[in-house]
PDB file of N, CA and C in Angstrom:
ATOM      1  N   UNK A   1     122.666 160.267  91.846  1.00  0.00           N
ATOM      2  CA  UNK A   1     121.795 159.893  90.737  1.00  0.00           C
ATOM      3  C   UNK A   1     120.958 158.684  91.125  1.00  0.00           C
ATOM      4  N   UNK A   2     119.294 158.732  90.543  1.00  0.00           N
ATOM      5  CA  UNK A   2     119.083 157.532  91.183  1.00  0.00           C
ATOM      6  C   UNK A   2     118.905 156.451  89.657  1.00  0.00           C
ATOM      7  N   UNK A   3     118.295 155.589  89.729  1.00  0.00           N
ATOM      8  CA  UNK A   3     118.960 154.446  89.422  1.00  0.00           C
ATOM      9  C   UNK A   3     117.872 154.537  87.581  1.00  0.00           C
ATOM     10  N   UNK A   4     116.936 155.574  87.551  1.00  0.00           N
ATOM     11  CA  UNK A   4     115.955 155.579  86.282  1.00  0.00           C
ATOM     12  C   UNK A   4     117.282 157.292  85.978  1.00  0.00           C
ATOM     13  N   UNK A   5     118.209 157.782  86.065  1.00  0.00           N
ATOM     14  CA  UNK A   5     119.143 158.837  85.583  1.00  0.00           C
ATOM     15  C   UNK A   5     120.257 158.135  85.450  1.00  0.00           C
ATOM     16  N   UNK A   6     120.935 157.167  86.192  1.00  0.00           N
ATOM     17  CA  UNK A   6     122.193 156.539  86.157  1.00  0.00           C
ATOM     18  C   UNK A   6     121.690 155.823  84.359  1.00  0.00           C
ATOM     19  N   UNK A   7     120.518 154.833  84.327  1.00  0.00           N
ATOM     20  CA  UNK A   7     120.229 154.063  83.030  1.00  0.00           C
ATOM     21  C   UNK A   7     120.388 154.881  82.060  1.00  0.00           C
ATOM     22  N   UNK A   8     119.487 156.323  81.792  1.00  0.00           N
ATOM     23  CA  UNK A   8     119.684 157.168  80.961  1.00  0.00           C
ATOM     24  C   UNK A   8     121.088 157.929  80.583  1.00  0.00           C
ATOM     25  N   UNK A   9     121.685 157.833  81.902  1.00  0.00           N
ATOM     26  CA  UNK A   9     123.234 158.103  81.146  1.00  0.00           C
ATOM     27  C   UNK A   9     123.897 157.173  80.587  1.00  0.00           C
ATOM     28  N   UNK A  10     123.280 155.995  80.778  1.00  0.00           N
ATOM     29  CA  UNK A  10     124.182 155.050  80.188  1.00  0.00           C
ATOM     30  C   UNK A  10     123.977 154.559  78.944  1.00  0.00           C
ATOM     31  N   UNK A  11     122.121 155.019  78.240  1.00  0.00           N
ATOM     32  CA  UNK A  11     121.856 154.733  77.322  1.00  0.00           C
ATOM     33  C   UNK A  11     122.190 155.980  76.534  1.00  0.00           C
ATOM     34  N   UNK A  12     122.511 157.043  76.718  1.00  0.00           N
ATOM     35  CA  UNK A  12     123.376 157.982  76.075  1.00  0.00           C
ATOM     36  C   UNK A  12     125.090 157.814  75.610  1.00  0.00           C
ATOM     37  N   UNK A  13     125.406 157.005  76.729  1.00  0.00           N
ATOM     38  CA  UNK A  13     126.987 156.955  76.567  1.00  0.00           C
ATOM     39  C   UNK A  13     127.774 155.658  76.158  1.00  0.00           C
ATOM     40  N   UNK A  14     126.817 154.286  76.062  1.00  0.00           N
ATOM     41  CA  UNK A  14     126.994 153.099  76.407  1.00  0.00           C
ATOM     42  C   UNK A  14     125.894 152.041  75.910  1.00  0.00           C
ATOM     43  N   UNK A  15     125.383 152.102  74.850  1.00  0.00           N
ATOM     44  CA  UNK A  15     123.941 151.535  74.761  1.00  0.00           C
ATOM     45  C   UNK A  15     123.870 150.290  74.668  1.00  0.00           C
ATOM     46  N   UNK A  16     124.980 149.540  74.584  1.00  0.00           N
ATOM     47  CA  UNK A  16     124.915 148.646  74.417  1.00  0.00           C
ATOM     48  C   UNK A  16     124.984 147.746  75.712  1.00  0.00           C
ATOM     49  N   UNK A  17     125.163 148.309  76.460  1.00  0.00           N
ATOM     50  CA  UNK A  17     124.833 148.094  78.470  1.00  0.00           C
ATOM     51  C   UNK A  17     123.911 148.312  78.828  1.00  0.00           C
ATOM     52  N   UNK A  18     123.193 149.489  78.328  1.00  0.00           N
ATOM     53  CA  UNK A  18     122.053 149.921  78.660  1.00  0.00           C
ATOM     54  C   UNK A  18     120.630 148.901  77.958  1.00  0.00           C
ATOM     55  N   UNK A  19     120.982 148.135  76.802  1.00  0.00           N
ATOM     56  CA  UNK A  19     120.468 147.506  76.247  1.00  0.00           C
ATOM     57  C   UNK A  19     120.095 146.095  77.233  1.00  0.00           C
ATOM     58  N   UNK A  20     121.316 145.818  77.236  1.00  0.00           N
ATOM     59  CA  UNK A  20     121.268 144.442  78.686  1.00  0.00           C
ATOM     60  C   UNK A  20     120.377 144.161  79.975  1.00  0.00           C
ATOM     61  N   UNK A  21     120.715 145.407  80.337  1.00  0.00           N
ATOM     62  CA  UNK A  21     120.207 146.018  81.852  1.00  0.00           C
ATOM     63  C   UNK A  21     118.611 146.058  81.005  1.00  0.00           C
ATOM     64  N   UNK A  22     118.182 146.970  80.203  1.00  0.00           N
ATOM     65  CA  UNK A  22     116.766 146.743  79.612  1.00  0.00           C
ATOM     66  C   UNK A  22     116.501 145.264  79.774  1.00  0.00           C
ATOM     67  N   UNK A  23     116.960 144.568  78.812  1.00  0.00           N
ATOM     68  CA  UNK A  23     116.477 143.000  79.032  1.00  0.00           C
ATOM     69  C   UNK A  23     116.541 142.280  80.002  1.00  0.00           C
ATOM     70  N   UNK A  24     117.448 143.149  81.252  1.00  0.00           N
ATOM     71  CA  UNK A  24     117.106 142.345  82.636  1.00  0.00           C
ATOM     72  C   UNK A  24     115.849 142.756  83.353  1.00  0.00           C
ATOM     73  N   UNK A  25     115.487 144.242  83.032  1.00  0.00           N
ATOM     74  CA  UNK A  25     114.587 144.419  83.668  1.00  0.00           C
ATOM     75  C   UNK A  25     113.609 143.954  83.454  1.00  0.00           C
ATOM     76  N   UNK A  26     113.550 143.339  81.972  1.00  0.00           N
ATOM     77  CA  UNK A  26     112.605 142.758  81.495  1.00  0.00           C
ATOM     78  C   UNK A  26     111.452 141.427  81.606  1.00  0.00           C
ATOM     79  N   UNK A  27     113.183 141.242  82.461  1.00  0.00           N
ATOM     80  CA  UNK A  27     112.622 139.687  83.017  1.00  0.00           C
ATOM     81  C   UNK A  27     112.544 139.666  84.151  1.00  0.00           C
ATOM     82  N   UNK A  28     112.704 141.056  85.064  1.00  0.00           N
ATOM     83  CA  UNK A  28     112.491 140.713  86.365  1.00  0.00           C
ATOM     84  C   UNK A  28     111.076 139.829  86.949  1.00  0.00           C
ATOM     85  N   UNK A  29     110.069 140.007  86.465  1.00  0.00           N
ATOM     86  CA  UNK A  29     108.696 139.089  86.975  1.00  0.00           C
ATOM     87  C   UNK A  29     108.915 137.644  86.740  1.00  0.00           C
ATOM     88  N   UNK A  30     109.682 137.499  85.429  1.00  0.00           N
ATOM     89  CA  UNK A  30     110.194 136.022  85.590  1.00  0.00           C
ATOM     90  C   UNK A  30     111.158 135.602  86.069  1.00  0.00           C
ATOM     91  N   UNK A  31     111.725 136.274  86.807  1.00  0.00           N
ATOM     92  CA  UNK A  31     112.890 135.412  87.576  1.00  0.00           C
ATOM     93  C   UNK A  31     112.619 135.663  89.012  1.00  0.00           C
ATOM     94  N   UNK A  32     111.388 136.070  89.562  1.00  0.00           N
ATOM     95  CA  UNK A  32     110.890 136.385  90.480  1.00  0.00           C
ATOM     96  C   UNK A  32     109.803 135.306  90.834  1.00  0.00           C
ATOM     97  N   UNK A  33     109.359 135.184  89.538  1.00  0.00           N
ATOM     98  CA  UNK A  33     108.171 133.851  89.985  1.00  0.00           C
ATOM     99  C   UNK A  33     108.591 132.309  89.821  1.00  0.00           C
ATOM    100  N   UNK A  34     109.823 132.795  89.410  1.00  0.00           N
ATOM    101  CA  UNK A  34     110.340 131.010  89.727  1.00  0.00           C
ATOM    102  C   UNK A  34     110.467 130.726  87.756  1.00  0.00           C
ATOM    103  N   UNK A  35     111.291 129.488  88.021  1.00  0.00           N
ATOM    104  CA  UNK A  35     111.558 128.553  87.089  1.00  0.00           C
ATOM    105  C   UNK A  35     110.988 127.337  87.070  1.00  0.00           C
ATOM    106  N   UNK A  36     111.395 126.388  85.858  1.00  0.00           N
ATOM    107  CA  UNK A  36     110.794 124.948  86.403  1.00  0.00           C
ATOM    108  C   UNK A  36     111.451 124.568  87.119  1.00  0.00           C
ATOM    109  N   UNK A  37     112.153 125.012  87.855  1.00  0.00           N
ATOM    110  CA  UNK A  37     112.535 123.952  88.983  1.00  0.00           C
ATOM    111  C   UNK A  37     112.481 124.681  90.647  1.00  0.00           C
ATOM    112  N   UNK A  38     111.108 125.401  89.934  1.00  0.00           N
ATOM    113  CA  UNK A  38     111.251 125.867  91.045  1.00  0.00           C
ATOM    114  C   UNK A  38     111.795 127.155  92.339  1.00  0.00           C
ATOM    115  N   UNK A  39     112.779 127.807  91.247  1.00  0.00           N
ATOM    116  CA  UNK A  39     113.700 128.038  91.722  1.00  0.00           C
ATOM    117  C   UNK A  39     113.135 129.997  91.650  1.00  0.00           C
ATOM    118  N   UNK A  40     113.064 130.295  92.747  1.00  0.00           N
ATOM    119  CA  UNK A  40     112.631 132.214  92.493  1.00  0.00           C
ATOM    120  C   UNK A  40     114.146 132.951  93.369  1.00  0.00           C
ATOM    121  N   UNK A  41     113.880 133.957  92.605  1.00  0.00           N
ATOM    122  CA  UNK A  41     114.546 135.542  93.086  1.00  0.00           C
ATOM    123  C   UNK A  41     114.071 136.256  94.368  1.00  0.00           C
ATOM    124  N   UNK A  42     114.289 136.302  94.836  1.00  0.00           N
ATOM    125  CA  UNK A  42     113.798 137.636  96.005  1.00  0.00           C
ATOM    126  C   UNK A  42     114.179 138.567  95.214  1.00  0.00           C
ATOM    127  N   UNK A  43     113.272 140.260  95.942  1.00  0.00           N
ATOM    128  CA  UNK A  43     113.384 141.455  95.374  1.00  0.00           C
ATOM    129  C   UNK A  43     115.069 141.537  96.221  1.00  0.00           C
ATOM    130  N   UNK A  44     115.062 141.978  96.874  1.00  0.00           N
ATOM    131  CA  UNK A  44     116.804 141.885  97.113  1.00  0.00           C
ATOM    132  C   UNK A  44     117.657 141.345  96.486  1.00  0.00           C
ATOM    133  N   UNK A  45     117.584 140.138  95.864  1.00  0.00           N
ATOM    134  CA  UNK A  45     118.922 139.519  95.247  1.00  0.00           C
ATOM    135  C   UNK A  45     118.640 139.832  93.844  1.00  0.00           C
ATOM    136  N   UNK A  46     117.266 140.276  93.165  1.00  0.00           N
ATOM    137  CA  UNK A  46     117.618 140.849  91.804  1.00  0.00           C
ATOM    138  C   UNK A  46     117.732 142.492  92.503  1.00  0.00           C
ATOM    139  N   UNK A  47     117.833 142.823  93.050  1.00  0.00           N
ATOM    140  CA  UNK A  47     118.274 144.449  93.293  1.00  0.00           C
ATOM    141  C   UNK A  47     119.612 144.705  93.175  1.00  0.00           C
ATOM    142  N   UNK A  48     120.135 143.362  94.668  1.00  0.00           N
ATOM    143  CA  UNK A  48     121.996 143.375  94.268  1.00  0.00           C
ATOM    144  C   UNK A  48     122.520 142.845  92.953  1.00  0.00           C
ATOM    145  N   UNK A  49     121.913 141.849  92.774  1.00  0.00           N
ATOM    146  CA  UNK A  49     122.279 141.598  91.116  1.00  0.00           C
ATOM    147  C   UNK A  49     122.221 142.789  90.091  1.00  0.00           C
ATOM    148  N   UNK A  50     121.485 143.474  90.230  1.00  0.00           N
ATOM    149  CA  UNK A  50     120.839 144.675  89.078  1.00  0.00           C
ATOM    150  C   UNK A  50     121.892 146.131  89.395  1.00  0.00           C
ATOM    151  N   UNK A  51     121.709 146.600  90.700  1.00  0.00           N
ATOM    152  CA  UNK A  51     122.753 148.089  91.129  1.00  0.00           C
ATOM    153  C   UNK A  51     123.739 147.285  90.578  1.00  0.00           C
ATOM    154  N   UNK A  52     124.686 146.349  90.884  1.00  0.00           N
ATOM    155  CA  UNK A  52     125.925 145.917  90.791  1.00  0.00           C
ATOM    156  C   UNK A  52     126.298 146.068  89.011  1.00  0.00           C
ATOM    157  N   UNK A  53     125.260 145.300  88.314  1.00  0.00           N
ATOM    158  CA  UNK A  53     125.292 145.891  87.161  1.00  0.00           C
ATOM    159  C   UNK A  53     125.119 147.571  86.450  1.00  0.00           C
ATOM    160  N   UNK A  54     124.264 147.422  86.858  1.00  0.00           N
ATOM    161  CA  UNK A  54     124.331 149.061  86.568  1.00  0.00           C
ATOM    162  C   UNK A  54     125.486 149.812  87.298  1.00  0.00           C
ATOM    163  N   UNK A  55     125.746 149.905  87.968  1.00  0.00           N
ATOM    164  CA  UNK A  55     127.221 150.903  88.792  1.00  0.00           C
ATOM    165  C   UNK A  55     128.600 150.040  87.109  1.00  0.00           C
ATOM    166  N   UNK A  56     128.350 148.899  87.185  1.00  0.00           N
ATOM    167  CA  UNK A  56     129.477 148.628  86.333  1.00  0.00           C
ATOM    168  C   UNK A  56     129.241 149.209  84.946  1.00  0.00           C
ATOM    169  N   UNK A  57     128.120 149.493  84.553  1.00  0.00           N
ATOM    170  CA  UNK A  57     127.599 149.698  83.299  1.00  0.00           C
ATOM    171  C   UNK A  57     128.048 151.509  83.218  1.00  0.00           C
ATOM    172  N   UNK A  58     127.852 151.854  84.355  1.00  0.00           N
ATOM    173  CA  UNK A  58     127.734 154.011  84.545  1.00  0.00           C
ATOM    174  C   UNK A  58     129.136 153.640  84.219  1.00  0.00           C
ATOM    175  N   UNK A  59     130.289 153.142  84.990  1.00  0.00           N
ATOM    176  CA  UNK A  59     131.495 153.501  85.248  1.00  0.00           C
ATOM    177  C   UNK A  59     132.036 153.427  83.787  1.00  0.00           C
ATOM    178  N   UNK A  60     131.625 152.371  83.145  1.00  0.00           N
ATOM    179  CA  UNK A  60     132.043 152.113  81.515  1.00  0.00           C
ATOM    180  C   UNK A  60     131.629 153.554  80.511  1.00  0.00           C
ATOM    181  N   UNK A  61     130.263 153.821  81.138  1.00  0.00           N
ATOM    182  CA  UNK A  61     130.001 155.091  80.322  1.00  0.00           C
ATOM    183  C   UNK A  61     130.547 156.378  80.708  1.00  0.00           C
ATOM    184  N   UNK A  62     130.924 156.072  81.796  1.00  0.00           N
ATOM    185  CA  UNK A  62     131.860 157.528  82.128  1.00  0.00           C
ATOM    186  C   UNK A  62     133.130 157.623  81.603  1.00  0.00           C
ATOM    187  N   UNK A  63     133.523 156.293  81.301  1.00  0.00           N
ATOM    188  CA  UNK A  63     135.241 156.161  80.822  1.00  0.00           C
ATOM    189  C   UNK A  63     134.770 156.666  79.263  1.00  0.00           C
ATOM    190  N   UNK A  64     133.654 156.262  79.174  1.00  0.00           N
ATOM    191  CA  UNK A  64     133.232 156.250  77.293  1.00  0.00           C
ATOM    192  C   UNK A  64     133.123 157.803  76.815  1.00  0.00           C
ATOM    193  N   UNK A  65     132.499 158.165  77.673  1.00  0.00           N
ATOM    194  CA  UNK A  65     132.463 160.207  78.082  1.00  0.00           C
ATOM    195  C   UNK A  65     133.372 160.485  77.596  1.00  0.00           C
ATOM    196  N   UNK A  66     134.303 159.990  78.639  1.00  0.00           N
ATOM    197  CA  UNK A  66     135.976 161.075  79.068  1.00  0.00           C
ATOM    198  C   UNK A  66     136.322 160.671  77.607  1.00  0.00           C
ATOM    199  N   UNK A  67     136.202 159.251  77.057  1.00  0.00           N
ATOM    200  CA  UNK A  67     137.245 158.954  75.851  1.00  0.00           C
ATOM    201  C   UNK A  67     136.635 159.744  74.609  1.00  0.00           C
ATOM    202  N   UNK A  68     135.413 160.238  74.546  1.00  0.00           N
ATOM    203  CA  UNK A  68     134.510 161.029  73.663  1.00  0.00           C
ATOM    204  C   UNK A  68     135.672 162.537  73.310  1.00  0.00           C
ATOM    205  N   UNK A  69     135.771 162.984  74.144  1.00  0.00           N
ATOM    206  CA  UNK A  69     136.369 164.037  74.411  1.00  0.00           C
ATOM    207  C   UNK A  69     137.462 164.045  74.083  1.00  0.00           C
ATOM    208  N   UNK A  70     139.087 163.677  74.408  1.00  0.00           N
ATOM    209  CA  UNK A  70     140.047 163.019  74.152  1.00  0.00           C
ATOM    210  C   UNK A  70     140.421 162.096  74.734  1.00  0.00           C
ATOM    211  N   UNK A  71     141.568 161.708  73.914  1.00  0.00           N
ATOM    212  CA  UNK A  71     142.224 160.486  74.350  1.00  0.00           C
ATOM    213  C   UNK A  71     143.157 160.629  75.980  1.00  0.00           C
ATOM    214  N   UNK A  72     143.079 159.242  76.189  1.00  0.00           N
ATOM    215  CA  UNK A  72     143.391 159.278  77.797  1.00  0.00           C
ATOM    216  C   UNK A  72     144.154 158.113  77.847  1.00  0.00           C
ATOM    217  N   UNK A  73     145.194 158.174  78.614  1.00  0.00           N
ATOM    218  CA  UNK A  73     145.941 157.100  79.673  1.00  0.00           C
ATOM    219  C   UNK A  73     144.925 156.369  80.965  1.00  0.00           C
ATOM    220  N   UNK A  74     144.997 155.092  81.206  1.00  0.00           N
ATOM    221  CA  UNK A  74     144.407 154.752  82.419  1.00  0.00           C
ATOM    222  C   UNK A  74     144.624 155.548  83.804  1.00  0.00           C
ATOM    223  N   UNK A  75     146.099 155.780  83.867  1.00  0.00           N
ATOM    224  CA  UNK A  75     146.067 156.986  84.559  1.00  0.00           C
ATOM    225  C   UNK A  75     145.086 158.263  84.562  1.00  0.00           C
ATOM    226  N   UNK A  76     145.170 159.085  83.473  1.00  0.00           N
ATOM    227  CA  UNK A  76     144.331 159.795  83.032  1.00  0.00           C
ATOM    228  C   UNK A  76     142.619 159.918  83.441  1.00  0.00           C
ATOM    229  N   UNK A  77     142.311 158.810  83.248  1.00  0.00           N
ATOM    230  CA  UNK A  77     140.724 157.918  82.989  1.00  0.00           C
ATOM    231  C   UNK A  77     140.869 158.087  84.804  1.00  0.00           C
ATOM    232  N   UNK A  78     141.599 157.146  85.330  1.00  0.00           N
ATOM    233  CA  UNK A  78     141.059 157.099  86.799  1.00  0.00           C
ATOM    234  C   UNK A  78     140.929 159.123  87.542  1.00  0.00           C
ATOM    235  N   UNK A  79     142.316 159.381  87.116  1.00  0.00           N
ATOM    236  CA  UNK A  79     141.748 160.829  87.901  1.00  0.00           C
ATOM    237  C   UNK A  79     140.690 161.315  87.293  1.00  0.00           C
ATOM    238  N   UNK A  80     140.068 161.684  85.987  1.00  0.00           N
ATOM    239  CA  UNK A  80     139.367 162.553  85.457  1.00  0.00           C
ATOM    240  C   UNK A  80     137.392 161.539  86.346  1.00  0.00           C
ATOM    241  N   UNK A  81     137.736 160.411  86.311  1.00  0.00           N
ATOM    242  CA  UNK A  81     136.538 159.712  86.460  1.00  0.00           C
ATOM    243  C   UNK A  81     136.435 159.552  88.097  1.00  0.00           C
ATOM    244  N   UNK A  82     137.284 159.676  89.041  1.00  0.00           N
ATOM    245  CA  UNK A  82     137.885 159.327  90.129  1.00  0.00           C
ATOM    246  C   UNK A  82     137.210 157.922  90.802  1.00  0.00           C
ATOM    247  N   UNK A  83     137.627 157.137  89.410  1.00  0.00           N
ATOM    248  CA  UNK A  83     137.688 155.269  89.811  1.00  0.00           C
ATOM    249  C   UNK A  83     139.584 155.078  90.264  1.00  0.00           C
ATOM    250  N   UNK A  84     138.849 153.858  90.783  1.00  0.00           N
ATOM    251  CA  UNK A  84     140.266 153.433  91.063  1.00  0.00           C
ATOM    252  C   UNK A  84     140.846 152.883  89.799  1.00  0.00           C
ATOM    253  N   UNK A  85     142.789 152.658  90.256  1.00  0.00           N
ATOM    254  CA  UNK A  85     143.614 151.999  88.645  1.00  0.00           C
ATOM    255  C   UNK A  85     142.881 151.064  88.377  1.00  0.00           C
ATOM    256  N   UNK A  86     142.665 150.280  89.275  1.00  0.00           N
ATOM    257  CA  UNK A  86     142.535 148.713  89.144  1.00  0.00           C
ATOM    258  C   UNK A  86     140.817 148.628  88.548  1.00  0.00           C
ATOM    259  N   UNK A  87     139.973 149.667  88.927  1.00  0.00           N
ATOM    260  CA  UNK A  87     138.834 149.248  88.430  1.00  0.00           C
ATOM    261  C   UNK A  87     138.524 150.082  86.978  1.00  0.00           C
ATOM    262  N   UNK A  88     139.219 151.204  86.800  1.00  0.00           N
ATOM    263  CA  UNK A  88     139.364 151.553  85.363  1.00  0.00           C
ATOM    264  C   UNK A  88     139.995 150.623  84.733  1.00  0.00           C
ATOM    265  N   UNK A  89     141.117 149.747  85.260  1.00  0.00           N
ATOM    266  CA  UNK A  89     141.896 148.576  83.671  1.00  0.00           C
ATOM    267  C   UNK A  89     141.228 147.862  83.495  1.00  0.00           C
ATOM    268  N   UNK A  90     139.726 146.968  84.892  1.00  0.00           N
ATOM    269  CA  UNK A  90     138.888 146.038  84.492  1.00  0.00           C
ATOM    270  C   UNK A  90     138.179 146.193  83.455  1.00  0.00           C
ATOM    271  N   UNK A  91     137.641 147.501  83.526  1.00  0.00           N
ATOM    272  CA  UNK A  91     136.698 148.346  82.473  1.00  0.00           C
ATOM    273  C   UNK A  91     137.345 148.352  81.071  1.00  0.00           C
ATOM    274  N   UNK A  92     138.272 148.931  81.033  1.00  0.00           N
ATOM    275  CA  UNK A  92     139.264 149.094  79.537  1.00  0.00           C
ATOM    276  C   UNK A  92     139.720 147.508  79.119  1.00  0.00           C
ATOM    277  N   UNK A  93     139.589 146.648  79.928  1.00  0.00           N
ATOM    278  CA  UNK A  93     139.909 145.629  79.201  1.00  0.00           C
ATOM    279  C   UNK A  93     138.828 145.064  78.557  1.00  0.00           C
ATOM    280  N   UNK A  94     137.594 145.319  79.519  1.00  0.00           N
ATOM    281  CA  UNK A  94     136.194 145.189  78.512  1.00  0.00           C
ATOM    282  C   UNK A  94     135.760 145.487  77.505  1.00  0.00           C
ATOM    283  N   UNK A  95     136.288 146.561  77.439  1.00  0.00           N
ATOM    284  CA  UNK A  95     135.888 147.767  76.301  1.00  0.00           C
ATOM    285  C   UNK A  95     136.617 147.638  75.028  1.00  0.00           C
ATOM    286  N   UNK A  96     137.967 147.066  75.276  1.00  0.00           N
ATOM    287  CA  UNK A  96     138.767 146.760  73.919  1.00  0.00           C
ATOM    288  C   UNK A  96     138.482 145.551  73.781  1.00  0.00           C
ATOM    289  N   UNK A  97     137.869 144.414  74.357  1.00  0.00           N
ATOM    290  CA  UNK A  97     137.207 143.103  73.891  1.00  0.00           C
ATOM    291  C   UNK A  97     136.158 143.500  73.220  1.00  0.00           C
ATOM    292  N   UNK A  98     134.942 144.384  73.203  1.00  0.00           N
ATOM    293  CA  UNK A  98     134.203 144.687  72.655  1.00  0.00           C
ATOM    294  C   UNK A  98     134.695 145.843  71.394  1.00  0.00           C
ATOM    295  N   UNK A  99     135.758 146.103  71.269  1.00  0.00           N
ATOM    296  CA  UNK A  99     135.922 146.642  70.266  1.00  0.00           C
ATOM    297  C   UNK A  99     135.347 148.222  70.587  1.00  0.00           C
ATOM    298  N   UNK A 100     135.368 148.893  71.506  1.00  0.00           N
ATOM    299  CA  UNK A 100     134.322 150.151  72.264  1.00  0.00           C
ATOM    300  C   UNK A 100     135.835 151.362  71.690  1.00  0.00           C
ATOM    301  N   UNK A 101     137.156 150.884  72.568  1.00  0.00           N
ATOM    302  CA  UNK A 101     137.926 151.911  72.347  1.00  0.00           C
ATOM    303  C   UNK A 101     139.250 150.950  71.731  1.00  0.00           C
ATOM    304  N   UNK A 102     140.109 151.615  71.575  1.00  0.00           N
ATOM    305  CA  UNK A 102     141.427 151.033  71.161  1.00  0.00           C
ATOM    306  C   UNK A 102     142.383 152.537  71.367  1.00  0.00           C
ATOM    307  N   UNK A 103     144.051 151.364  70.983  1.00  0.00           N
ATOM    308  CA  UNK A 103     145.016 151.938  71.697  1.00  0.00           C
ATOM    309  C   UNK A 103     145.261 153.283  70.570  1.00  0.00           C
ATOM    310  N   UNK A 104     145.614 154.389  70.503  1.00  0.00           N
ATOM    311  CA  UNK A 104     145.955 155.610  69.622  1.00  0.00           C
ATOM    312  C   UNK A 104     147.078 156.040  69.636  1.00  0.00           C
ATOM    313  N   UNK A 105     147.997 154.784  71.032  1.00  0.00           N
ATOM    314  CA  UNK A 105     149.457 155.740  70.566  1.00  0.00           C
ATOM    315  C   UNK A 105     150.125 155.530  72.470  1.00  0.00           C
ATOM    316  N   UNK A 106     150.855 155.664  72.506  1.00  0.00           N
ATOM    317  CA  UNK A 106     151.812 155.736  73.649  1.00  0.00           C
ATOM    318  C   UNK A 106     152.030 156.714  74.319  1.00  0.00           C
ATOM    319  N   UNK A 107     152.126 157.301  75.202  1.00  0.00           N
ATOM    320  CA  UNK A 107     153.019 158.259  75.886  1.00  0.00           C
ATOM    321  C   UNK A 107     153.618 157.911  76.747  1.00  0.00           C
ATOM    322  N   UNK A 108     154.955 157.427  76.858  1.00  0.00           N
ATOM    323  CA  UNK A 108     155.759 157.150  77.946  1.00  0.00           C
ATOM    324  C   UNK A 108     155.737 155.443  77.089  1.00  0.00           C
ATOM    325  N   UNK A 109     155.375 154.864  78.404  1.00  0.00           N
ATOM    326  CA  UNK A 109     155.174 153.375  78.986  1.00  0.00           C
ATOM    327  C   UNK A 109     153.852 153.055  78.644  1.00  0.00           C
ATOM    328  N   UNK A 110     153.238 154.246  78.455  1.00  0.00           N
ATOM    329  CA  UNK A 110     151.912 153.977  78.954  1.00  0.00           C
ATOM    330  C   UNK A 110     150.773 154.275  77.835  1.00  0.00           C
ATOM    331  N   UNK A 111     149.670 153.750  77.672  1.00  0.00           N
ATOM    332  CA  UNK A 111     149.153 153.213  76.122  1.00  0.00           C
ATOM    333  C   UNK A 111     148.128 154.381  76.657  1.00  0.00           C
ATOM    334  N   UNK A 112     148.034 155.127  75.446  1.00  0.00           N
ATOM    335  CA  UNK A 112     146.984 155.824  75.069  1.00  0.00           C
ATOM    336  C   UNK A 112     145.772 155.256  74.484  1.00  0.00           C
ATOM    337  N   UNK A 113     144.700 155.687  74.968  1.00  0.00           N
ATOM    338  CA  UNK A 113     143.407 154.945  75.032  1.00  0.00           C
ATOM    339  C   UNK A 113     142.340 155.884  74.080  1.00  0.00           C
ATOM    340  N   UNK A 114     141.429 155.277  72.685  1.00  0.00           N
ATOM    341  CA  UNK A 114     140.842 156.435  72.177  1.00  0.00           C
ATOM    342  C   UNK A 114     139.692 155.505  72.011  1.00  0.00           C
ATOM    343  N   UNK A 115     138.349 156.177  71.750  1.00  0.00           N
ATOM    344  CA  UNK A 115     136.768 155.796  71.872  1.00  0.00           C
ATOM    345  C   UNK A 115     136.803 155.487  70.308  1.00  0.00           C
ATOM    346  N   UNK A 116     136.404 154.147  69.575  1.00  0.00           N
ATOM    347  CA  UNK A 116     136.196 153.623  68.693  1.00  0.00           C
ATOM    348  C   UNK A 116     134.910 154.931  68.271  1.00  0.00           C
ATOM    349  N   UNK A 117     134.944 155.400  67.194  1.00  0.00           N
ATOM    350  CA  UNK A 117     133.826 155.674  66.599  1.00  0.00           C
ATOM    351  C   UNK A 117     133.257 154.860  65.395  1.00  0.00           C
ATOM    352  N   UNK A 118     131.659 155.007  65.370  1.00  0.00           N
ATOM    353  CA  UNK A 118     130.396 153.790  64.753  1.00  0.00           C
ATOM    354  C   UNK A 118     130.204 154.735  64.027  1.00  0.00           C
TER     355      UNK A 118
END
């Protein structure tokens, strides 16, 4: 996917990321031509700054997908999404700070995860 299809999935699945990433792009000319102090961006370091966001922004909307559908274990979430544990729990811990998903219940040990609906 390139990077004007990755945004659109994310403003389908995630808008409120997709919203962000808008207002960064927004300012790319100003953080390119400098501050008062001087201080500018190269096109490279708002590029790595920007993919890095966006890849974090898709991965949230893909967990947001899967949780659309049913409910999931982090377990669950990493195979169906094929992220790693550790970078699906970063994500889910985001997501229940923002109030995105919450817990629906247990199975085992292990907390069942469901997509807040607005």
């Amino acid at each position: 996917m390139n990077i004007d299809e990755k945004l659109d999935y994310v403003k389908t699945h995630y808008p409120g990321g997709a919203e962000k990433l808008t207002r960064l792009l927004n300012k790319k000319d100003a953080l390119m031509s400098g501050n008062v102090y001087g201080e500018k961006m190269t096109g490279r370091q708002f590029s790595l700054v920007f993919t890095s966001l966006l890849e974090a922004a898709f991965e949230k909307a893909r967990i947001l997908e899967t949780l659309a559908k049913n409910d999931s274990t982090i377990d669950d979430l990493s195979v169906a999404t094929g992220m790693r544990l550790q970078q699906v729990f970063d994500h889910m811990k985001d997501l229940l700070g923002r109030n995105m998903v919450e817990i629906s219940g247990y199975a085992g040990r292990e907390a069942v995860f469901k997509k807040v609906r607005r």
